[in-house]
N, C-alpha and C. Protein backbone atom coordinates (compact mmCIF):
# COMPACT_ATOMS: atom_id res chain seq x y z
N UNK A 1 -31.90 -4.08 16.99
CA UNK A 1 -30.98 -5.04 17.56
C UNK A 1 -30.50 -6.02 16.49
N UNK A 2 -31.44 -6.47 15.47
CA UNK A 2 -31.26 -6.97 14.96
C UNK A 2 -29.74 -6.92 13.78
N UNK A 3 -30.28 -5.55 13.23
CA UNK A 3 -29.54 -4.55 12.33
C UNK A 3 -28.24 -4.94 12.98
N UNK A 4 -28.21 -4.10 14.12
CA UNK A 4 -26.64 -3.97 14.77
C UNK A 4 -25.78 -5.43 14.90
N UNK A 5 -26.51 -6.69 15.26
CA UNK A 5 -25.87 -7.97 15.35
C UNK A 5 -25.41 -8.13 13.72
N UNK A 6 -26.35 -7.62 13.11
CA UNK A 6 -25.96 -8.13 11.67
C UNK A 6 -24.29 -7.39 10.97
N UNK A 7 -24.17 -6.00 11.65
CA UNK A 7 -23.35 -5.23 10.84
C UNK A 7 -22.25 -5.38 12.12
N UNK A 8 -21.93 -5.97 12.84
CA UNK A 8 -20.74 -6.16 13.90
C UNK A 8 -19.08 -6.03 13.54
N UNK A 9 -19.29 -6.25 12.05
CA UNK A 9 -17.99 -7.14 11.32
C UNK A 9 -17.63 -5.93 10.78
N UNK A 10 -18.62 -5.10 10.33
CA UNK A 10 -18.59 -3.80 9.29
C UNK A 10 -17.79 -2.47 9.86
N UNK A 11 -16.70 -2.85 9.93
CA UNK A 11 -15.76 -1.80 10.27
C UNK A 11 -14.82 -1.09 9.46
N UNK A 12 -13.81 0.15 9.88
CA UNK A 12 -13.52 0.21 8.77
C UNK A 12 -11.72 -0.39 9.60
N UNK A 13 -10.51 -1.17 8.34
CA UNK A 13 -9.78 -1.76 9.31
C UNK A 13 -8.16 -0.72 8.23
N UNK A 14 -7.46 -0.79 9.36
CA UNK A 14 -6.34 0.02 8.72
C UNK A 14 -5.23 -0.79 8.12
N UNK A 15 -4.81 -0.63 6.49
CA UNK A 15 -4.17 -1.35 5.78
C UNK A 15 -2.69 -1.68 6.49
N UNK A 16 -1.91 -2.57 6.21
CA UNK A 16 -0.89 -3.29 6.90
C UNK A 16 0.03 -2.45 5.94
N UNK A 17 1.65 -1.59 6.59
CA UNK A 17 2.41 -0.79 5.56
C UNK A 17 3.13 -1.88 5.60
N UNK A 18 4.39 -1.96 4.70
CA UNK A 18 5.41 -1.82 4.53
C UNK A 18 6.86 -1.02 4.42
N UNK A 19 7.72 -0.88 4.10
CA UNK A 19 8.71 -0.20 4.20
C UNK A 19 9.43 -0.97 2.90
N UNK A 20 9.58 -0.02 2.21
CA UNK A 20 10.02 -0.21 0.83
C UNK A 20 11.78 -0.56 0.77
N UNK A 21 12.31 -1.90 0.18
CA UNK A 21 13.68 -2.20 0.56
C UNK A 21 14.45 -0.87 -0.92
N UNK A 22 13.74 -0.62 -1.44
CA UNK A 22 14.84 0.11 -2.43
C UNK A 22 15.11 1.60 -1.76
N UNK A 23 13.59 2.36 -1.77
CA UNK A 23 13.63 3.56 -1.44
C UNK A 23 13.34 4.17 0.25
N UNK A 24 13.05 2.93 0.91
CA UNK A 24 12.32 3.20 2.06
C UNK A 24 11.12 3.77 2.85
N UNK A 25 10.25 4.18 1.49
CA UNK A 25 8.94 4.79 1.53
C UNK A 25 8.42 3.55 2.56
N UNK A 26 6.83 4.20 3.02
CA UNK A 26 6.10 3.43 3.53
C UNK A 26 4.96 3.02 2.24
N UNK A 27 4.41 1.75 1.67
CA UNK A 27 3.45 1.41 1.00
C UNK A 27 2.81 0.00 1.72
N UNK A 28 2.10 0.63 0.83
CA UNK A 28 0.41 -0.87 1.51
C UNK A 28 1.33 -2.30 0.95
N UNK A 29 1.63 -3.66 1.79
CA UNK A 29 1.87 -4.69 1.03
C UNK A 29 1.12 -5.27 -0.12
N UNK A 30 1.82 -6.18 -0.94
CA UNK A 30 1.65 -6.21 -2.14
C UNK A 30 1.36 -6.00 -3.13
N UNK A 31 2.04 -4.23 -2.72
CA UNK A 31 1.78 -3.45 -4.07
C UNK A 31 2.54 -2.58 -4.61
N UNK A 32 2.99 -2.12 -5.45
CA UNK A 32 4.26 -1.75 -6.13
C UNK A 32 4.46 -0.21 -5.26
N UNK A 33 5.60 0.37 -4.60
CA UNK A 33 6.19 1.13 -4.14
C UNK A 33 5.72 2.67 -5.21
N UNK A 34 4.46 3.52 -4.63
CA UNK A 34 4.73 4.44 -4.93
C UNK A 34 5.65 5.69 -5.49
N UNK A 35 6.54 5.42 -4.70
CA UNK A 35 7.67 6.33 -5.06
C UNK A 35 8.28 5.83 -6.28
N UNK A 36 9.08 4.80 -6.32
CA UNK A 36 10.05 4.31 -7.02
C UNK A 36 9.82 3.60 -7.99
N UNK A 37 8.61 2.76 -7.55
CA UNK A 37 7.84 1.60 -8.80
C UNK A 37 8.65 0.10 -8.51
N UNK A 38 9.40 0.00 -7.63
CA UNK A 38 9.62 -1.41 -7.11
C UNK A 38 8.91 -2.04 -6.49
N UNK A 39 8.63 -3.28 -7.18
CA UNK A 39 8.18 -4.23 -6.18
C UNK A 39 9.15 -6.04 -5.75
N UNK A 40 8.92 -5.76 -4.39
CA UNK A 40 9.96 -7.33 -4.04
C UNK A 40 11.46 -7.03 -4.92
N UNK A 41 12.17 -5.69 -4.20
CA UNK A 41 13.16 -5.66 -5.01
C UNK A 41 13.60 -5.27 -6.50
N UNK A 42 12.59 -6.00 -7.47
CA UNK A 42 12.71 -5.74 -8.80
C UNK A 42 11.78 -4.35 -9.45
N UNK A 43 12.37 -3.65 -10.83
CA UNK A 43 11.69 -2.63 -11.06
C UNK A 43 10.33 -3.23 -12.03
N UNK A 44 8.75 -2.76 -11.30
CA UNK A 44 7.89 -2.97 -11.48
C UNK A 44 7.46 -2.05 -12.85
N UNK A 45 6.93 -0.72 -12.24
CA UNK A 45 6.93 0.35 -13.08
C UNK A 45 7.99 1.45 -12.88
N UNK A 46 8.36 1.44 -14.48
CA UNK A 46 9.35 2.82 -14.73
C UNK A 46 9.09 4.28 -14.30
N UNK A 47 9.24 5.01 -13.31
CA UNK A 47 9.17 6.15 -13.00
C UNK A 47 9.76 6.93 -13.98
N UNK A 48 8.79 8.32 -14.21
CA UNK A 48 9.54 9.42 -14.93
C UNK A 48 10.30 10.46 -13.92
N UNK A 49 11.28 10.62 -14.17
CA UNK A 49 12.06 11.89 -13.43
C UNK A 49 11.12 12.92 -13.50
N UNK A 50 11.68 13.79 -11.92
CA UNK A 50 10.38 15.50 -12.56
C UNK A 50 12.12 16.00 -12.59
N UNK A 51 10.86 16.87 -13.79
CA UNK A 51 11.43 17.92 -14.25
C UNK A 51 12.22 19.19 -13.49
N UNK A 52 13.34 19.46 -13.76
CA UNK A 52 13.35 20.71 -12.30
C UNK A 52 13.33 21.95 -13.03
């Protein structure tokens, strides 16, 4: 009983998305846009083109 009162909080909780204003991907807030490498609009990290 004890155990269980103690670990009540210990869940697991699902990250908050966003919707990316450049590319429209979905990413976790405040963190640079997977796809594209924007963040808040501006370019964060430079993406490399793939190759075709």
């Amino acid at each position: 009983m004890r155990t269980a009162k103690r670990r009540t909080h210990d869940k697991a909780v699902v990250p908050t998305l966003a919707v990316c204003s450049n590319c429209g991907a979905m990413h976790i807030y405040h963190t640079v846009c997977p796809e594209c490498g924007y963040y808040r609009g501006k370019l964060a990290i430079e993406k490399l083109a793939a190759k075709a």
